[in-house]
N, C-alpha and C. Protein backbone atom coordinates (compact mmCIF):
# COMPACT_ATOMS: atom_id res chain seq x y z
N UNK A 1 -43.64 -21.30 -57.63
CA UNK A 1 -42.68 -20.22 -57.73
C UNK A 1 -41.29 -20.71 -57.32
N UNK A 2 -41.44 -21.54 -56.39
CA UNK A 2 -39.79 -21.93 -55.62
C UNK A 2 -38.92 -22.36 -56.36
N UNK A 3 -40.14 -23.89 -57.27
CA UNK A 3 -38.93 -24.51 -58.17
C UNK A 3 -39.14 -23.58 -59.74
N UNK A 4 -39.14 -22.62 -59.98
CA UNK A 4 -39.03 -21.71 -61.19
C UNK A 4 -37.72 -21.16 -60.74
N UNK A 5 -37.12 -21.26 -59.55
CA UNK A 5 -35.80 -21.51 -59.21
C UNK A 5 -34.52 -22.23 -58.84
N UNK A 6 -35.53 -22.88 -58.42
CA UNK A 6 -34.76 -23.87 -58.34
C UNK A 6 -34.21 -24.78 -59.13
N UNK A 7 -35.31 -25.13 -60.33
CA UNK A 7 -34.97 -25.93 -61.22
C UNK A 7 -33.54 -26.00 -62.45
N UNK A 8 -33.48 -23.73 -62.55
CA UNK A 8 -32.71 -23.84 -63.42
C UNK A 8 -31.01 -23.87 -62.49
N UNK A 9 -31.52 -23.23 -61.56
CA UNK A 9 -30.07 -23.34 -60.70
C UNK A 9 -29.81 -25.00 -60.19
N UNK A 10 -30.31 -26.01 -60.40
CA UNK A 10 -29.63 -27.19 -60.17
C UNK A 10 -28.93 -27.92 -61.30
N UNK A 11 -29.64 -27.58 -62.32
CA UNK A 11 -29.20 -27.48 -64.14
C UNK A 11 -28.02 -26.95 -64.40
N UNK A 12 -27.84 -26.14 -63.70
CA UNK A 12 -26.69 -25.02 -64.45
C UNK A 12 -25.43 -25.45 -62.97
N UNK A 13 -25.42 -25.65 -61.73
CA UNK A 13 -24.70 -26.10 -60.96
C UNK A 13 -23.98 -27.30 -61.24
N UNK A 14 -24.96 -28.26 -61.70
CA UNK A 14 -23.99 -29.81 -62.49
C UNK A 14 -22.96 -29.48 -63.73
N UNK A 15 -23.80 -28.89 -64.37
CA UNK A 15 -22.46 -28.34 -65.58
C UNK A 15 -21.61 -27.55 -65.14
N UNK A 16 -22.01 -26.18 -63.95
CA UNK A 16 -21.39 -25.19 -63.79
C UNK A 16 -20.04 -25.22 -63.12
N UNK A 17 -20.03 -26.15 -62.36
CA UNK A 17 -18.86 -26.46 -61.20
C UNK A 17 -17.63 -26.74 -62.42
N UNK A 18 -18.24 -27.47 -63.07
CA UNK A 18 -16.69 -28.25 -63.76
C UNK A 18 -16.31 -27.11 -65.11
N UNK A 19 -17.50 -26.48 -65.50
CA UNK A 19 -16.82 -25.18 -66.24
C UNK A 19 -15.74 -24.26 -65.66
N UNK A 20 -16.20 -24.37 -64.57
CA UNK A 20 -15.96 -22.86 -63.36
C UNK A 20 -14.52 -23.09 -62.86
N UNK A 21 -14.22 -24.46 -62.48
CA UNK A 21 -12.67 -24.73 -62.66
C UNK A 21 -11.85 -24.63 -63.20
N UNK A 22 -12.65 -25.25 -64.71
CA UNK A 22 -11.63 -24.75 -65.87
C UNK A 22 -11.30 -23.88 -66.14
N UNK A 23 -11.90 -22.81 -66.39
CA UNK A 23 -12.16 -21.26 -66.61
C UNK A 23 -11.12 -20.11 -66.12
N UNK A 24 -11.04 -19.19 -66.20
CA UNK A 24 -10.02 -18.29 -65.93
C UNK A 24 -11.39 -17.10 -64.77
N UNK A 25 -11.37 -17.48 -63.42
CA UNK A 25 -12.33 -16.58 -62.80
C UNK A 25 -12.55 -15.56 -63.11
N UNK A 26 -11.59 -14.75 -63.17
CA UNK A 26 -12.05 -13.56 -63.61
C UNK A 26 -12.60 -12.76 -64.80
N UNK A 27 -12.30 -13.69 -65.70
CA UNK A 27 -13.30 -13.51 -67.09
C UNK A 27 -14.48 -14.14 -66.66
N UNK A 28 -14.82 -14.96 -66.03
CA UNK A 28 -16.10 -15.66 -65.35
C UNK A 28 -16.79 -14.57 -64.68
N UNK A 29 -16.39 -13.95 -64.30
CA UNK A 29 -16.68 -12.91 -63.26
C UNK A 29 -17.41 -12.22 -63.99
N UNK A 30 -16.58 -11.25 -65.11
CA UNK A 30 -16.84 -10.51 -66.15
C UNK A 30 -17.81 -10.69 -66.98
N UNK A 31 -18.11 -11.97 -66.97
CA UNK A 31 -18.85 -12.48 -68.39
C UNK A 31 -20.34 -12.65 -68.05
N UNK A 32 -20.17 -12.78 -66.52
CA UNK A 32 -21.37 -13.21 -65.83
C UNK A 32 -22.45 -11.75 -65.84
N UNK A 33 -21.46 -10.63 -65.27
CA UNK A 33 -21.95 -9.52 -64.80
C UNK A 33 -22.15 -8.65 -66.35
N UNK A 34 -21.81 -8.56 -67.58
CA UNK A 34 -22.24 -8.37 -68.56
C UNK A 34 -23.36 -9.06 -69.08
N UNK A 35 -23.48 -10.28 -69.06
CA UNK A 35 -24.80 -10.90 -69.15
C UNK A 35 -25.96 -10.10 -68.20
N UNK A 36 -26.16 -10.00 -67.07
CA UNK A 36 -26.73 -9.23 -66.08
C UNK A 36 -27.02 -8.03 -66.33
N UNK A 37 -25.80 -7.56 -66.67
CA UNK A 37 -26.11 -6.24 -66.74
C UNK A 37 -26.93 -5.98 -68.38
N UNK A 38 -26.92 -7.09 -69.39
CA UNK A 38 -27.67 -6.99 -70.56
C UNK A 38 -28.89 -7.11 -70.07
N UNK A 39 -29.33 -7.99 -69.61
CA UNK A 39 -30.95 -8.57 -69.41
C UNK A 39 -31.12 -7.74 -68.29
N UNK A 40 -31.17 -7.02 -67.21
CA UNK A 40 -31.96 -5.75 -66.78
C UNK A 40 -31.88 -4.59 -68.06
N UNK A 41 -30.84 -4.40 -68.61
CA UNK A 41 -31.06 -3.16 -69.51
C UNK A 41 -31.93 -3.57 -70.79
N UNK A 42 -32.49 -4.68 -71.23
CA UNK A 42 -33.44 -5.51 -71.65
C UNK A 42 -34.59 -5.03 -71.06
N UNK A 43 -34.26 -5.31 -69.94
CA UNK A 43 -35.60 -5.22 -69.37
C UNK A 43 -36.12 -3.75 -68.79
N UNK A 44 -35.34 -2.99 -68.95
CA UNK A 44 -35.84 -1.71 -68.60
C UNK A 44 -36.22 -0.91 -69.70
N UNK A 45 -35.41 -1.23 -71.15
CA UNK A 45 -36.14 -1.33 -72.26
C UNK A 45 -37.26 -1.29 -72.65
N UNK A 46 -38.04 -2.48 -72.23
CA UNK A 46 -39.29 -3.22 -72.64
C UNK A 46 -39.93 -2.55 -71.48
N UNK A 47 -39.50 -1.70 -70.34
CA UNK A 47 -40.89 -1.31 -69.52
C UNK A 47 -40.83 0.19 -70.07
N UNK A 48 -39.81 0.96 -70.49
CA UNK A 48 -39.95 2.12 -71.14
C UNK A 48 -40.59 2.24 -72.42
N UNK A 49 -40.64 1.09 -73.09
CA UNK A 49 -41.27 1.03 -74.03
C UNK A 49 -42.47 1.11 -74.07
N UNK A 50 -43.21 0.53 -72.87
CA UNK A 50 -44.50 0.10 -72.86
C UNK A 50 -45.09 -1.32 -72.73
N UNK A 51 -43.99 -2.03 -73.04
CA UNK A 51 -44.21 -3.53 -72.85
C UNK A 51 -44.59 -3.58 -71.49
N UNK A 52 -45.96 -4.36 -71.16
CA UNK A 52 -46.07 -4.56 -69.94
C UNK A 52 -46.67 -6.08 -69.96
N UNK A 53 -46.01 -7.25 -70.60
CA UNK A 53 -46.53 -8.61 -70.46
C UNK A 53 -45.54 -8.87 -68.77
N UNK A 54 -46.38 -9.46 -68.19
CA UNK A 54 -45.85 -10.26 -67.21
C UNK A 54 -45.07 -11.39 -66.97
N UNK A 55 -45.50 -12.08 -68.01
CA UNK A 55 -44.82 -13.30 -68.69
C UNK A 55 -43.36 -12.52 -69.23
N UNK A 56 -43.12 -11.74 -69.85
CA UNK A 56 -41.81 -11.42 -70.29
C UNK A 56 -40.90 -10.70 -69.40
N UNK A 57 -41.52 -10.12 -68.11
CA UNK A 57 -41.24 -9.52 -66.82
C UNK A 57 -40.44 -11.01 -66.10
N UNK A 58 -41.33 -11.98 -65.98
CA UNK A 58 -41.28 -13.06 -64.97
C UNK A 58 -39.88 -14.05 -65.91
N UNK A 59 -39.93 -14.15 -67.06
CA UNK A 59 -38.77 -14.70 -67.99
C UNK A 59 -37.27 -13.60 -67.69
N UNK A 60 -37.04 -12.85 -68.16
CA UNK A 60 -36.02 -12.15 -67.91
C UNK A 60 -36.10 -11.90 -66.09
N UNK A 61 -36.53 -11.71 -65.28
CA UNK A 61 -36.11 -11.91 -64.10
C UNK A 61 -36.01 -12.79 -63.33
N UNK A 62 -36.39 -14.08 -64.15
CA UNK A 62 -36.43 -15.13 -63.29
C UNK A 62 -35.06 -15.88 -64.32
N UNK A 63 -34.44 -15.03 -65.27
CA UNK A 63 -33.66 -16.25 -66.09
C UNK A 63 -32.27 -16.08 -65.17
N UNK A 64 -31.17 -17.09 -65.42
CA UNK A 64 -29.81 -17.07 -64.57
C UNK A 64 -29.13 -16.00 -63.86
N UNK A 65 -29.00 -15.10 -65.57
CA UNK A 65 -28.34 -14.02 -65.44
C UNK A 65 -29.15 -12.64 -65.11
N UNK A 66 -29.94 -12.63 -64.64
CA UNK A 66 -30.63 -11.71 -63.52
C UNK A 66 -30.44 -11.10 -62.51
N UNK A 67 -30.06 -12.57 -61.52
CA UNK A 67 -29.73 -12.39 -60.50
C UNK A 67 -28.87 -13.27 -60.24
N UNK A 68 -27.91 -12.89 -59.41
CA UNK A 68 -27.04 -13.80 -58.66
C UNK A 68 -26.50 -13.04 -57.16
N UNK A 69 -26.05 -14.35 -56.37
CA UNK A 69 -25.75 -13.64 -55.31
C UNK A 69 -24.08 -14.09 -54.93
N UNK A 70 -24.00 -12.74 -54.42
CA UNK A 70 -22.18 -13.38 -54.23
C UNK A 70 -21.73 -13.27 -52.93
N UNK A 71 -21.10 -14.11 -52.64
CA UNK A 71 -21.07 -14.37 -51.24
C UNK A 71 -19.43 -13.84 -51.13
């Protein structure tokens, strides 16, 4: 379970730093939290629907834009 987190957040940190500079933050900001806010409303979708795979539960909440934490 640990590295099903770890793995993609060390992936996306090597590329991410040097995007994240370039970038204009606050569209970063924006872009991040629209992603987020797609894939829960995805996912609340698929449980109103009736979808109840676990596997597609554990993919969308375990993918980037899920969760993040802001310090």
């Amino acid at each position: 379970m640990f590295g099903s987190m770890l793995v993609p957040q060390a992936v996306v940190s090597i590329f991410g730093g040097g995007w994240a500079d370039r970038l204009n933050r606050k569209m970063l900001i924006i872009v991040a939290d629209a992603a987020i806010a797609a894939s829960r409303l995805g996912l609340a979708l698929f449980m109103l629907s009736g979808v109840d795979s676990l596997l597609l539960f554990g993919v969308i909440s375990r993918s980037g834009a899920a969760r993040r934490t802001r310090c």
